[in-house]
N, C-alpha and C. Protein backbone atom coordinates (compact mmCIF):
# COMPACT_ATOMS: atom_id res chain seq x y z
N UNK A 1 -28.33 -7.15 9.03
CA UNK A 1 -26.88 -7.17 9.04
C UNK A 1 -26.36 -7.21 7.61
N UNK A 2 -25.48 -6.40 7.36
CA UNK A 2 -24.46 -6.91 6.40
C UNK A 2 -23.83 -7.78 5.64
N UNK A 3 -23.50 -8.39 4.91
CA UNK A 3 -22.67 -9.48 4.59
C UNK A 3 -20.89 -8.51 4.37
N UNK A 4 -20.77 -7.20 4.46
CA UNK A 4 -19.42 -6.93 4.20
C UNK A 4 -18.50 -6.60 5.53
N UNK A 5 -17.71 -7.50 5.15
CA UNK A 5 -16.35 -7.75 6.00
C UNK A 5 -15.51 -6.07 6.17
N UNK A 6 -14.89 -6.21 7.69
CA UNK A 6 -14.40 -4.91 7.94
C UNK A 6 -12.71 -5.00 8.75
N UNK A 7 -11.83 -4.64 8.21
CA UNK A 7 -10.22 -4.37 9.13
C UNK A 7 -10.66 -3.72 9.80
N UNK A 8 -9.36 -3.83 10.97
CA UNK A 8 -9.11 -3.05 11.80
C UNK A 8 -7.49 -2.68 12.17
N UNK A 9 -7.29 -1.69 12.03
CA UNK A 9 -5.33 -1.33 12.37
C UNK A 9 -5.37 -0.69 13.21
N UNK A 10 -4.95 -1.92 14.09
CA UNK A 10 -3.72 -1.09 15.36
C UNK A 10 -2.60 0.04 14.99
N UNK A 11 -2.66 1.15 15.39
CA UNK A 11 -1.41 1.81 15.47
C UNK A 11 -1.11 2.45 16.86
N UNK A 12 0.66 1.98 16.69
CA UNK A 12 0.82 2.79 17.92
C UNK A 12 1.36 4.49 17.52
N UNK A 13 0.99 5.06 18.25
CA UNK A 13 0.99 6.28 18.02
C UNK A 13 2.73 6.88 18.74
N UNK A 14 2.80 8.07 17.84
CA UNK A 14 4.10 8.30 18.31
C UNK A 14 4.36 10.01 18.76
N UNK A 15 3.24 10.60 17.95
CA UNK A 15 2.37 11.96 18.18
C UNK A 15 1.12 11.76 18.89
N UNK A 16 1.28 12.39 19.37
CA UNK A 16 -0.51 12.49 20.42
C UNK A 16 -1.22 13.37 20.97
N UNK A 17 -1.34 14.32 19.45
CA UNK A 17 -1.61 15.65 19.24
C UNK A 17 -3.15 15.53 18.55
N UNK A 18 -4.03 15.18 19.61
CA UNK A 18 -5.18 15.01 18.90
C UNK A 18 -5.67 15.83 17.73
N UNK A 19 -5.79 16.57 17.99
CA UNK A 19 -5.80 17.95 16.64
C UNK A 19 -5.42 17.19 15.05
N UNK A 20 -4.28 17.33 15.25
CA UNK A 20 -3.12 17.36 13.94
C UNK A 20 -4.03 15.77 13.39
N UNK A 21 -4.18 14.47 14.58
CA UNK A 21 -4.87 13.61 13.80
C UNK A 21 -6.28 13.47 13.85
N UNK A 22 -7.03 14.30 14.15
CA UNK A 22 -8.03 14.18 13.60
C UNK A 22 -8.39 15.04 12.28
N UNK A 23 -7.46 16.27 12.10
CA UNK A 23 -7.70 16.72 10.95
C UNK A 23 -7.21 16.29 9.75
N UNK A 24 -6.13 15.41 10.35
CA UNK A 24 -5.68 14.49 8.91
C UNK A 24 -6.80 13.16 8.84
N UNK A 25 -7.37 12.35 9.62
CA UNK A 25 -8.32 11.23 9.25
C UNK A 25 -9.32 12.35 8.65
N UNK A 26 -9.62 13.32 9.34
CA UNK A 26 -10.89 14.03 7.87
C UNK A 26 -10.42 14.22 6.65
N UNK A 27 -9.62 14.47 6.53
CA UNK A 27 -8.92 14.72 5.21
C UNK A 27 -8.49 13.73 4.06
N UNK A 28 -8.45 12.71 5.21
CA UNK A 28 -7.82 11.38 4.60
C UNK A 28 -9.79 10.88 3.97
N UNK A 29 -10.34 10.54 4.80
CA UNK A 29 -11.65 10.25 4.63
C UNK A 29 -12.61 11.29 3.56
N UNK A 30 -12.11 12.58 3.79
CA UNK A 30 -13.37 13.34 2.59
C UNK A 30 -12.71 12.17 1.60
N UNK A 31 -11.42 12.02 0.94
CA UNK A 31 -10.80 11.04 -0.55
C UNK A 31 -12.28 10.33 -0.87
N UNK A 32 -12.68 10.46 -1.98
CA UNK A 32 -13.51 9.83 -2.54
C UNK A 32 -12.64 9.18 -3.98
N UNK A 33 -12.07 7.70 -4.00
CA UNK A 33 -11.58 7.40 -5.41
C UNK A 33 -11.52 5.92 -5.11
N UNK A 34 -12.10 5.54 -5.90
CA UNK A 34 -12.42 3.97 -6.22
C UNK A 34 -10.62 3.24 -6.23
N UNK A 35 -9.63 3.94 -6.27
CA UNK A 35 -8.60 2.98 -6.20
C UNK A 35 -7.57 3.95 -4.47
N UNK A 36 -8.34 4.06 -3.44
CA UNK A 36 -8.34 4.44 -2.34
C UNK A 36 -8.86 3.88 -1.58
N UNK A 37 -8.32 3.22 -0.33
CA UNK A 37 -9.27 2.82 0.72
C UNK A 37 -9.77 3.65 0.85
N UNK A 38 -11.04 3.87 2.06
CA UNK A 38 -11.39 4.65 2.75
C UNK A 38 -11.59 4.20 3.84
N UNK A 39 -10.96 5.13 4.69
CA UNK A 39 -11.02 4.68 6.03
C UNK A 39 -12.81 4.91 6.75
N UNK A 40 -13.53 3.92 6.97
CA UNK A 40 -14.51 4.18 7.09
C UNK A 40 -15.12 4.58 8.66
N UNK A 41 -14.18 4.21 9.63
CA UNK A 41 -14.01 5.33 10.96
C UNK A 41 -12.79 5.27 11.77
N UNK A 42 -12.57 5.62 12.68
CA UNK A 42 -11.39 5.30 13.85
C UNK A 42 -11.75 5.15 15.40
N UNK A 43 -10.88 4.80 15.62
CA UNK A 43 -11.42 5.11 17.26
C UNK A 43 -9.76 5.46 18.15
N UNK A 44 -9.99 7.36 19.22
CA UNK A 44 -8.85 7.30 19.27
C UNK A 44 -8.87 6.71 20.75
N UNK A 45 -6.95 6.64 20.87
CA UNK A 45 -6.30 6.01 21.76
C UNK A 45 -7.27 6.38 23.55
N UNK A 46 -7.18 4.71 23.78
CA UNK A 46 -8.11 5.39 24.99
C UNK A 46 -6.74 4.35 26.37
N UNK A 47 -5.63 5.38 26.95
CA UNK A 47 -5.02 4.44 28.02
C UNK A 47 -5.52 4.33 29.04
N UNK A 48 -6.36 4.17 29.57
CA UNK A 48 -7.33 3.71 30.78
C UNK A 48 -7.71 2.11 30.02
N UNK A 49 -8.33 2.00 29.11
CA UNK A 49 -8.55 0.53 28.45
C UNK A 49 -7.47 0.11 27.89
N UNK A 50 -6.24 0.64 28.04
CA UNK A 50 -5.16 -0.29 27.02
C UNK A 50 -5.17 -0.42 25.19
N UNK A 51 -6.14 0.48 24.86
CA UNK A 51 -6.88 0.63 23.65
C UNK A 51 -5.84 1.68 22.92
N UNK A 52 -5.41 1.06 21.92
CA UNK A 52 -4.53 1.82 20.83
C UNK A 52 -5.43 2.61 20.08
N UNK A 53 -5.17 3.42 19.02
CA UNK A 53 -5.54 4.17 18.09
C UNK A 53 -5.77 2.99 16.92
N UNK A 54 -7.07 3.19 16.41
CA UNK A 54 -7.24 2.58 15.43
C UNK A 54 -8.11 2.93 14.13
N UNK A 55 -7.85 2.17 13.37
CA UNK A 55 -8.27 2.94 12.18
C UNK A 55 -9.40 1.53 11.24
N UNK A 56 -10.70 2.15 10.76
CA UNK A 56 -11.51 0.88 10.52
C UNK A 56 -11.70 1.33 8.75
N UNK A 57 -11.51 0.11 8.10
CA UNK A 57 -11.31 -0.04 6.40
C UNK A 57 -12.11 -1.67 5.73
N UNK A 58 -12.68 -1.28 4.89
CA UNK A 58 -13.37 -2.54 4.14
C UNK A 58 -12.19 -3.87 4.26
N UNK A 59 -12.11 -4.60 4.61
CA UNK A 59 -11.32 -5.59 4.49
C UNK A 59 -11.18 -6.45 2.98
N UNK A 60 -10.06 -6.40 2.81
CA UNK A 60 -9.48 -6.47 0.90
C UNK A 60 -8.82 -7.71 1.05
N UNK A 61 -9.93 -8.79 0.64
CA UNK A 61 -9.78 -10.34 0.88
C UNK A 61 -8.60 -10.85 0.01
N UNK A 62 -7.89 -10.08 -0.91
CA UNK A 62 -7.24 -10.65 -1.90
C UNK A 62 -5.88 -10.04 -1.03
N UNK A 63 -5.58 -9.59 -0.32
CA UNK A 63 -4.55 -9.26 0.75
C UNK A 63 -3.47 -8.31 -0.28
N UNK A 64 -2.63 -8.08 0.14
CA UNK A 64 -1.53 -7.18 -0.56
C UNK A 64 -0.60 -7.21 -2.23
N UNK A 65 -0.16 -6.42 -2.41
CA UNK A 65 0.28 -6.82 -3.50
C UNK A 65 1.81 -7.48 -3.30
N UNK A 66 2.21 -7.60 -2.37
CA UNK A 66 3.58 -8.37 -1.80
C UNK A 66 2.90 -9.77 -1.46
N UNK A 67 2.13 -9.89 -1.27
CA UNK A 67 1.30 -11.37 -1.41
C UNK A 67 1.34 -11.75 -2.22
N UNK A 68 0.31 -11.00 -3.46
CA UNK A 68 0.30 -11.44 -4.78
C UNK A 68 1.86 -11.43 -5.93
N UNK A 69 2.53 -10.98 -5.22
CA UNK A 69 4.22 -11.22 -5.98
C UNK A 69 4.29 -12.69 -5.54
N UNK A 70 4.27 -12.49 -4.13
CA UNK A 70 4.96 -13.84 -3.52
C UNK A 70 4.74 -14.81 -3.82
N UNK A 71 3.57 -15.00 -4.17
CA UNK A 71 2.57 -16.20 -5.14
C UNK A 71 3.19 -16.52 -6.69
N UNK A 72 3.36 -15.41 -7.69
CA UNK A 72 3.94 -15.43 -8.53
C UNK A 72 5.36 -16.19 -8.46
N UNK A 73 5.95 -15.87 -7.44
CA UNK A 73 7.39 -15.97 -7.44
C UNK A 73 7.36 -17.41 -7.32
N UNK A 74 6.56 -17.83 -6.71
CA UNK A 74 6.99 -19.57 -6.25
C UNK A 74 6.23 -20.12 -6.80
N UNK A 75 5.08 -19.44 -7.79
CA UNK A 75 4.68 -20.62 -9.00
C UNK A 75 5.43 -20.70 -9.81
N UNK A 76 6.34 -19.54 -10.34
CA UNK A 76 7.44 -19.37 -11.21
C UNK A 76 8.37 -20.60 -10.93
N UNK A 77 8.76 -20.29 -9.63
CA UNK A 77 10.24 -21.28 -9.50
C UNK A 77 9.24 -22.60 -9.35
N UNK A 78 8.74 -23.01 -9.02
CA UNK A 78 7.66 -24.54 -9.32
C UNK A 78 7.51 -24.66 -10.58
N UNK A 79 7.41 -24.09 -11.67
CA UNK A 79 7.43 -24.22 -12.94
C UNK A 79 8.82 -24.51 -13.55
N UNK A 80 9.92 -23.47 -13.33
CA UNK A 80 11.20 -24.13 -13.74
C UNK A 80 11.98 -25.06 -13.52
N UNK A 81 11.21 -25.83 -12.02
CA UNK A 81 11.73 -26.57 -11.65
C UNK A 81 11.13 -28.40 -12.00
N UNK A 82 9.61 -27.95 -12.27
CA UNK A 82 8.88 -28.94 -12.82
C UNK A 82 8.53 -29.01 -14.34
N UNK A 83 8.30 -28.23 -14.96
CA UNK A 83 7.98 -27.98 -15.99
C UNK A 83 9.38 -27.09 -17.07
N UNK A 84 10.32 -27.55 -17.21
CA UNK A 84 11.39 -26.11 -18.09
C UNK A 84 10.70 -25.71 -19.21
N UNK A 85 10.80 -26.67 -20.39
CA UNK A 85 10.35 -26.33 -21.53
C UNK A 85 8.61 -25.44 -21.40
N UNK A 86 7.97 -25.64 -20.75
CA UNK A 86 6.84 -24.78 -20.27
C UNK A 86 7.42 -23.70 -20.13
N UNK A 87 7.76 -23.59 -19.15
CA UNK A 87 8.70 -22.31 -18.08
C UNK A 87 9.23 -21.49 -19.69
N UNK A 88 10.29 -22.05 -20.39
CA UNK A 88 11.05 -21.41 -20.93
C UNK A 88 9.81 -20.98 -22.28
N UNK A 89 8.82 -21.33 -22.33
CA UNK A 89 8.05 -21.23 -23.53
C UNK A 89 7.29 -19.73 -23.10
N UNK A 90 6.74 -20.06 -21.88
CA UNK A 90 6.07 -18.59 -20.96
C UNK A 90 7.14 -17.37 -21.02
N UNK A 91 7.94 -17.41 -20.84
CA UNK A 91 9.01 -16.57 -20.67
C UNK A 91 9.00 -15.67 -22.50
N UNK A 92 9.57 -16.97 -23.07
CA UNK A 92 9.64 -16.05 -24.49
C UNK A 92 8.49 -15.59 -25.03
N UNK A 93 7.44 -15.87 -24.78
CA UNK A 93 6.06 -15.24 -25.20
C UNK A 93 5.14 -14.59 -24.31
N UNK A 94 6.02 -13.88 -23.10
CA UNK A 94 4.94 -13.52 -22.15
C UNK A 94 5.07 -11.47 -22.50
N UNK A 95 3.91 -11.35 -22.68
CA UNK A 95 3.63 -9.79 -22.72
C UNK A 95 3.46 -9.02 -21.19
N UNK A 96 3.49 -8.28 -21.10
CA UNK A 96 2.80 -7.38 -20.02
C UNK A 96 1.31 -8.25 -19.88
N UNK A 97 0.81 -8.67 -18.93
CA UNK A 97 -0.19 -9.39 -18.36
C UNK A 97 -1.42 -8.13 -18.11
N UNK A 98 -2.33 -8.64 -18.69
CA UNK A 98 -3.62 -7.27 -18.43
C UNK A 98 -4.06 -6.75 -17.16
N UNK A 99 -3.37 -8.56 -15.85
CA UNK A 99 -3.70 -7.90 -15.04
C UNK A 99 -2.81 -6.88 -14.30
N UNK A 100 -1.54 -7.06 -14.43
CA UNK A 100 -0.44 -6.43 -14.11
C UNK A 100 -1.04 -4.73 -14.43
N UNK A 101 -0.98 -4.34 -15.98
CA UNK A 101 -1.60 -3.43 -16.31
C UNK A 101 -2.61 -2.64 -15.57
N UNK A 102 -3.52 -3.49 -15.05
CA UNK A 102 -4.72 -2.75 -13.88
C UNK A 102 -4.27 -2.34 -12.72
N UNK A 103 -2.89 -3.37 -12.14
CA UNK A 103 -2.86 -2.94 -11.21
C UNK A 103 -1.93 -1.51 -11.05
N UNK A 104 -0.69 -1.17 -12.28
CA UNK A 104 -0.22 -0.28 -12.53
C UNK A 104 -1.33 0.86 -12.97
N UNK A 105 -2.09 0.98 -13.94
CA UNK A 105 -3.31 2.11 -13.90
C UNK A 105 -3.53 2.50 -12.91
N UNK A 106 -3.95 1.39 -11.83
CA UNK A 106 -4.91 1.80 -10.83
C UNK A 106 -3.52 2.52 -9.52
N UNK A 107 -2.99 2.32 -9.36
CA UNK A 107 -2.16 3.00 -8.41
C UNK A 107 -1.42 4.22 -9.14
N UNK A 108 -1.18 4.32 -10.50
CA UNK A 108 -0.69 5.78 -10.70
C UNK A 108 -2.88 6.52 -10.66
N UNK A 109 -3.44 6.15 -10.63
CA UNK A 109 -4.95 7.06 -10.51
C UNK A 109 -4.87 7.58 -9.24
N UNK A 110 -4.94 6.72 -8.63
CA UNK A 110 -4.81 6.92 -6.83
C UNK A 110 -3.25 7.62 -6.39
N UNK A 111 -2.47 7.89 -6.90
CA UNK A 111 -1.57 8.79 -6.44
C UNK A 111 -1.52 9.81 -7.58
N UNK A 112 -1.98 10.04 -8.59
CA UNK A 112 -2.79 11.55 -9.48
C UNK A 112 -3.54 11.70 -8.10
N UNK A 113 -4.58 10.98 -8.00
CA UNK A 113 -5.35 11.92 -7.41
C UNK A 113 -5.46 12.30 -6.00
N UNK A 114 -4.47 11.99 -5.10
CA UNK A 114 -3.93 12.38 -4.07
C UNK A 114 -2.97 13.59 -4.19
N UNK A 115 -2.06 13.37 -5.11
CA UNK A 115 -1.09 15.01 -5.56
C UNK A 115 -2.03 15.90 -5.65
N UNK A 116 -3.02 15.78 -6.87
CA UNK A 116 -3.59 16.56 -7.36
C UNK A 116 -4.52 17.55 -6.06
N UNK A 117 -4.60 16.56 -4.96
CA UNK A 117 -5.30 17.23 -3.24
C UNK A 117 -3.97 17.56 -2.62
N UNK A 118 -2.54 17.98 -2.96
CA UNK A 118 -1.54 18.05 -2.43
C UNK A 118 -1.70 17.35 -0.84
N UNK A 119 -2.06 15.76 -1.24
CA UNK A 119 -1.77 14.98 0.18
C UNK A 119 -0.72 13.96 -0.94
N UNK A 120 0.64 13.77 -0.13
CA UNK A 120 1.77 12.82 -0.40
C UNK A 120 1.54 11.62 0.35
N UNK A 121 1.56 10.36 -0.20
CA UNK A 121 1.41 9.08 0.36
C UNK A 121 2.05 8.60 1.53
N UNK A 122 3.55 9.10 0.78
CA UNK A 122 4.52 8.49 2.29
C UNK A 122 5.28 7.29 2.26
N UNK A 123 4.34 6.17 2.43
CA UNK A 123 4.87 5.49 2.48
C UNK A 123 4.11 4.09 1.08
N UNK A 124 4.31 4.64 0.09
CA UNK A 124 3.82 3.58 -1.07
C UNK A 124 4.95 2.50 -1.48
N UNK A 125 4.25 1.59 -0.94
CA UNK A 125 5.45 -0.03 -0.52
C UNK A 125 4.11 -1.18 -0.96
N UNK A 126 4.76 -1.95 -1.19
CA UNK A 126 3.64 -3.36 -2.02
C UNK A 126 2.52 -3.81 -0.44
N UNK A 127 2.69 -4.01 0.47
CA UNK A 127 2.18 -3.69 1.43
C UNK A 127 1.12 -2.82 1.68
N UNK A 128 1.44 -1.56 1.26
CA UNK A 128 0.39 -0.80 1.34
C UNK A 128 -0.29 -0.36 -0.20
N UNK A 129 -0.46 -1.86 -1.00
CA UNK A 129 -1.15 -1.15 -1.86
C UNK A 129 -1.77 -2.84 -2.06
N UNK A 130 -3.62 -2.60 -1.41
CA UNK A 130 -4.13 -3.77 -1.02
C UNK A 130 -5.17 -4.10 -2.61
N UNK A 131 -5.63 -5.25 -2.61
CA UNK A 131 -6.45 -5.64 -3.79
C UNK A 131 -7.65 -6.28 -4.07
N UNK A 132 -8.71 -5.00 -3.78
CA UNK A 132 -9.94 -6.49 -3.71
C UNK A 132 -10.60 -7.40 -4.54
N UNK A 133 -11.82 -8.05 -4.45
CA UNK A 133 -12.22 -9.25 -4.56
C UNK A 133 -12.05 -9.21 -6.35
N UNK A 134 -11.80 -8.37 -7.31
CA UNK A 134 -11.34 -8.17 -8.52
C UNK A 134 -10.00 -7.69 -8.99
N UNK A 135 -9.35 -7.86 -8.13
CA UNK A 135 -7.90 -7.29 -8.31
C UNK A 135 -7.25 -6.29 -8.56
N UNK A 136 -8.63 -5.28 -8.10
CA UNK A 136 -8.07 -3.88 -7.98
C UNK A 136 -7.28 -3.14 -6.97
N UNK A 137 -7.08 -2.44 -7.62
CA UNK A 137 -5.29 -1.67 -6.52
C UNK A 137 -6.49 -0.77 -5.21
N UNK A 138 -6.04 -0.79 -4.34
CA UNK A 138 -6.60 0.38 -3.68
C UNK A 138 -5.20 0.78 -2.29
N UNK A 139 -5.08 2.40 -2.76
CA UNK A 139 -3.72 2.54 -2.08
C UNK A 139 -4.39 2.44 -0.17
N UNK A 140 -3.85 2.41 0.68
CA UNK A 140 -4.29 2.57 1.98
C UNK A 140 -2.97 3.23 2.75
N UNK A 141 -3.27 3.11 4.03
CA UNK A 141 -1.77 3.96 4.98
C UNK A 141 -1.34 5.29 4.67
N UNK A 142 -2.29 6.22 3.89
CA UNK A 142 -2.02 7.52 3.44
C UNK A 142 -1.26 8.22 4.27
N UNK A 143 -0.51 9.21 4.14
CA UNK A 143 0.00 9.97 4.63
C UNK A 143 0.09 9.72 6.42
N UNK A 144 0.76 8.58 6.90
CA UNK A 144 0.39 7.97 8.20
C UNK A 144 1.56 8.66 9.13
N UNK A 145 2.46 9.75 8.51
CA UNK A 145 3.53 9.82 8.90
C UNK A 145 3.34 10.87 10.11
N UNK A 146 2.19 11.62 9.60
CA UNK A 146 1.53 12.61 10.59
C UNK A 146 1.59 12.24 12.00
N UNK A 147 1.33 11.15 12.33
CA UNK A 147 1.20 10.56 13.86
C UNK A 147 1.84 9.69 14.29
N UNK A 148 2.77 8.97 13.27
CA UNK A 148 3.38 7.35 13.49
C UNK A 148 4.98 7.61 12.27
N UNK A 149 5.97 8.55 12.70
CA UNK A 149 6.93 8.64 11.92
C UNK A 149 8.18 8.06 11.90
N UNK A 150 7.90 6.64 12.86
CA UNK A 150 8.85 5.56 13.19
C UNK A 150 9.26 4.61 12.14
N UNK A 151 10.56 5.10 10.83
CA UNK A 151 10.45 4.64 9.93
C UNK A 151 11.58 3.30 9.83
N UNK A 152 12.04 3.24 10.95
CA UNK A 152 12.95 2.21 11.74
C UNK A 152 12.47 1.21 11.32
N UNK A 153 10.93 1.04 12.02
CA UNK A 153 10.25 -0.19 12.19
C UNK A 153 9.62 -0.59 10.96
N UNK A 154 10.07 -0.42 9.70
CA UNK A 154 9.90 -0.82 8.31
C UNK A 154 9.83 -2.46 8.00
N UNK A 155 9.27 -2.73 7.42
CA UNK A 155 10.19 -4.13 7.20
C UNK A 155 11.33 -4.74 5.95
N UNK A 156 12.02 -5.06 5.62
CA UNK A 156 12.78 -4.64 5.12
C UNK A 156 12.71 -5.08 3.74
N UNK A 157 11.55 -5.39 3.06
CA UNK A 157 10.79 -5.30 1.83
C UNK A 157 10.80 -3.89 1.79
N UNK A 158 10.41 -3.33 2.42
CA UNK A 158 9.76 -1.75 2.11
C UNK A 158 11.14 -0.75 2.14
N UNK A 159 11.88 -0.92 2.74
CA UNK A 159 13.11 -0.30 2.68
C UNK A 159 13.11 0.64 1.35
N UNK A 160 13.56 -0.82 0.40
CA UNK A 160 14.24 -0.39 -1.00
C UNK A 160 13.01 0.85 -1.45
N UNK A 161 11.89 0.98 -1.05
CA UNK A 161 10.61 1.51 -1.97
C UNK A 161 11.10 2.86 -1.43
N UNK A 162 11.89 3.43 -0.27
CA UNK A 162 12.17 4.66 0.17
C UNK A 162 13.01 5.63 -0.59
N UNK A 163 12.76 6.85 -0.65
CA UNK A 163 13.82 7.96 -1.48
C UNK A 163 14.75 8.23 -0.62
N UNK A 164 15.96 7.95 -1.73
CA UNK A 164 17.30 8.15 -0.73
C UNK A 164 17.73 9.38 0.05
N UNK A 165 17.47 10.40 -0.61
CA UNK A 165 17.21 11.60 -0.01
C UNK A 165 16.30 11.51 1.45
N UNK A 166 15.36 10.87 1.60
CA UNK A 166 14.38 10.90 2.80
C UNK A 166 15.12 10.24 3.85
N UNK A 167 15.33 9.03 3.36
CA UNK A 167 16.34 7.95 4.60
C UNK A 167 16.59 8.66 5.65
N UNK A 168 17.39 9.86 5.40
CA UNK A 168 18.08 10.24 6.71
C UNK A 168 17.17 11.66 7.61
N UNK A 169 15.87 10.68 7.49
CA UNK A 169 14.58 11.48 8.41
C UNK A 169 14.21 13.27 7.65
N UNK A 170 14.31 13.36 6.88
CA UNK A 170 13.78 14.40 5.78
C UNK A 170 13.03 13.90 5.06
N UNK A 171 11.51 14.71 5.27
CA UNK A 171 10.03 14.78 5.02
C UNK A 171 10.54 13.83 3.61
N UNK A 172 8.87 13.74 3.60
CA UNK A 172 8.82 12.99 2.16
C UNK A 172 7.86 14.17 1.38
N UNK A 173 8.66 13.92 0.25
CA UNK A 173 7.70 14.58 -0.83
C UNK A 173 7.27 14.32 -2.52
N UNK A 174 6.52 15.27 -2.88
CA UNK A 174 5.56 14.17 -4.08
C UNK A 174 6.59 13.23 -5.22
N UNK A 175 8.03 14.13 -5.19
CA UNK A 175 8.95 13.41 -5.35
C UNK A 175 9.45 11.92 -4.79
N UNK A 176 9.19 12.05 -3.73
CA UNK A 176 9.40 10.62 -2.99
C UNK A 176 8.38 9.28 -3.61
N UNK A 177 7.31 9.97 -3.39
CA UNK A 177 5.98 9.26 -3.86
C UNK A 177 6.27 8.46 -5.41
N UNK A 178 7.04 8.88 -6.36
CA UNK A 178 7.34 9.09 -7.66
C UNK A 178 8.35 7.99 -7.89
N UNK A 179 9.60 8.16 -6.74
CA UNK A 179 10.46 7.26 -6.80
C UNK A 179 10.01 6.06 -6.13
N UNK A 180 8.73 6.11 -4.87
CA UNK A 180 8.37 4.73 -4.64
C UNK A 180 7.29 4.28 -5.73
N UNK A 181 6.66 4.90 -6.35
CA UNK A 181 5.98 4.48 -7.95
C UNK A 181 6.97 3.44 -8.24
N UNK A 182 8.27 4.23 -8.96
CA UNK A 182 9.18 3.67 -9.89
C UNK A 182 9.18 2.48 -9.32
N UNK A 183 9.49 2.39 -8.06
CA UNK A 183 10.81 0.67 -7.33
C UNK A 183 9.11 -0.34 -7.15
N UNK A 184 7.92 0.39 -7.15
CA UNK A 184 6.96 -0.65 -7.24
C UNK A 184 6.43 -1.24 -9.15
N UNK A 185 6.49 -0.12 -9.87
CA UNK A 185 6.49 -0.36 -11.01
C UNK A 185 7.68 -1.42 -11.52
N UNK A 186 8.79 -1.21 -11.12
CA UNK A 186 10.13 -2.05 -11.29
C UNK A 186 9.65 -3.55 -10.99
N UNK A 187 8.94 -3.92 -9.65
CA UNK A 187 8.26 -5.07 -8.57
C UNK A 187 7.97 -5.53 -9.81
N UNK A 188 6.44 -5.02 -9.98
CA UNK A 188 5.62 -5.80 -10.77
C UNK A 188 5.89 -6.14 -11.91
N UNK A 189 6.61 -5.46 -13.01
CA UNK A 189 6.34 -5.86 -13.79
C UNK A 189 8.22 -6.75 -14.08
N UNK A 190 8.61 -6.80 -12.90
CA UNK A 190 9.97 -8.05 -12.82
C UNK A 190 9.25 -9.52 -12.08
N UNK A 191 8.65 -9.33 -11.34
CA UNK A 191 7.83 -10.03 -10.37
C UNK A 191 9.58 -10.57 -9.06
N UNK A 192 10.28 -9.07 -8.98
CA UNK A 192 11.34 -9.69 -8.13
C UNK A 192 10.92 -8.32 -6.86
C-alpha cells in the first residue's frame, strides 16, 4: 500500500453528454505540469447507485489558498490587537514575502501553460488554486465549465475573481483567465 492520500469531488453534472466529458478529462489529464493537479481518474455518473460524477486528485493537505489568506488575516488582526508596536513595525518593513512570490510564479506557470494548450481555466478563484505539503500552487477545477456551467452557485468569495464581461453567461476567455490572475494577484499580495 501506499502512504499517499487521495480527494475525491463530487460534481453534479449539468451536461450529460458523455462524449464532450470524457474528451475534456483526457485532455485535462494528458496536462503534465508540476503546478497542475492532475486528475488522476474519474468515475462517471452512475443513477441506478445514486452515484454522482466524480473526479479523483492527490489530496493537497495544506488546503486552499483562501485558507491560507484566512489564516493570515486573523493572525494579522491578533497582532494589532495584541501586539501594535510589533504589528506597526511588520508593516513598515515588510517586503513581498518569498513565499507569496512562489505562490504568484507558480500560478502564472500553470496558466502559461494551459493558454499555451489553448485550454482556459474558467474559473481561477483562491479556492481553486490548492497548495501542497511545500506550499506550492497547483491550479485544479480546469476548464469545469464544459459539464457543470452553474455559475449561480459560486460562493461569493469567488464572485469578485469573475470578468465583468462574462457575468452575464458569455463564455470565458483567456482574457477572463487574466483578469481572474489580476483580482487573485490583488488577494495575495493585500492579504484582503
Amino acid at each position: 500500500t501506499s502512504n499517499l492520500e487521495y480527494a475525491i469531488k463530487f460534481i453534479k453534472l449539468d451536461k450529460n453528454d458523455e462524449i464532450i466529458i470524457e474528451k475534456h478529462i483526457k485532455s485535462v489529464h494528458a496536462i503534465n505540469h508540476p503546478c497542475i493537479l492532475p486528475i488522476i481518474g474519474y468515475s462517471p455518473p452512475d443513477p441506478a447507485k445514486k452515484r454522482p460524477f466524480s473526479l479523483v486528485t492527490k489530496y493537497q493537505k495544506n488546503g486552499s489558498l483562501l485558507k491560507l489568506i484566512l489564516c493570515v488575516f486573523f493572525l494579522l488582526l491578533l497582532l494589532v490587537f495584541s501586539f501594535p508596536l510589533v504589528f506597526c513595525f511588520l508593516i513598515f518593513f515588510e517586503e513581498i514575502p518569498i513565499h507569496k512570490m512562489k505562490i504568484i510564479s507558480g500560478v502564472v506557470e500553470g496558466l502559461r501553460y494551459l493558454h499555451e494548450f489553448k485550454i482556459k481555466h474558467q474559473h481561477l478563484f483562491l479556492t481553486n488554486v490548492l497548495l501542497d505539503d511545500d506550499f506550492n500552487p497547483c491550479l485544479t477545477d480546469i476548464s469545469q465549465e464544459c459539464y457543470s456551467s452553474d455559475n449561480l452557485k459560486l460562493p461569493p468569495e469567488s464572485k469578485a475573481f469573475i470578468a465583468p464581461e462574462i457575468l452575464p453567461n458569455n463564455p470565458a476567455t483567456f482574457s477572463s483567465d487574466v483578469f481572474s490572475f489580476g483580482m487573485l494577484l490583488f488577494t495575495i499580495l493585500t492579504n484582503q
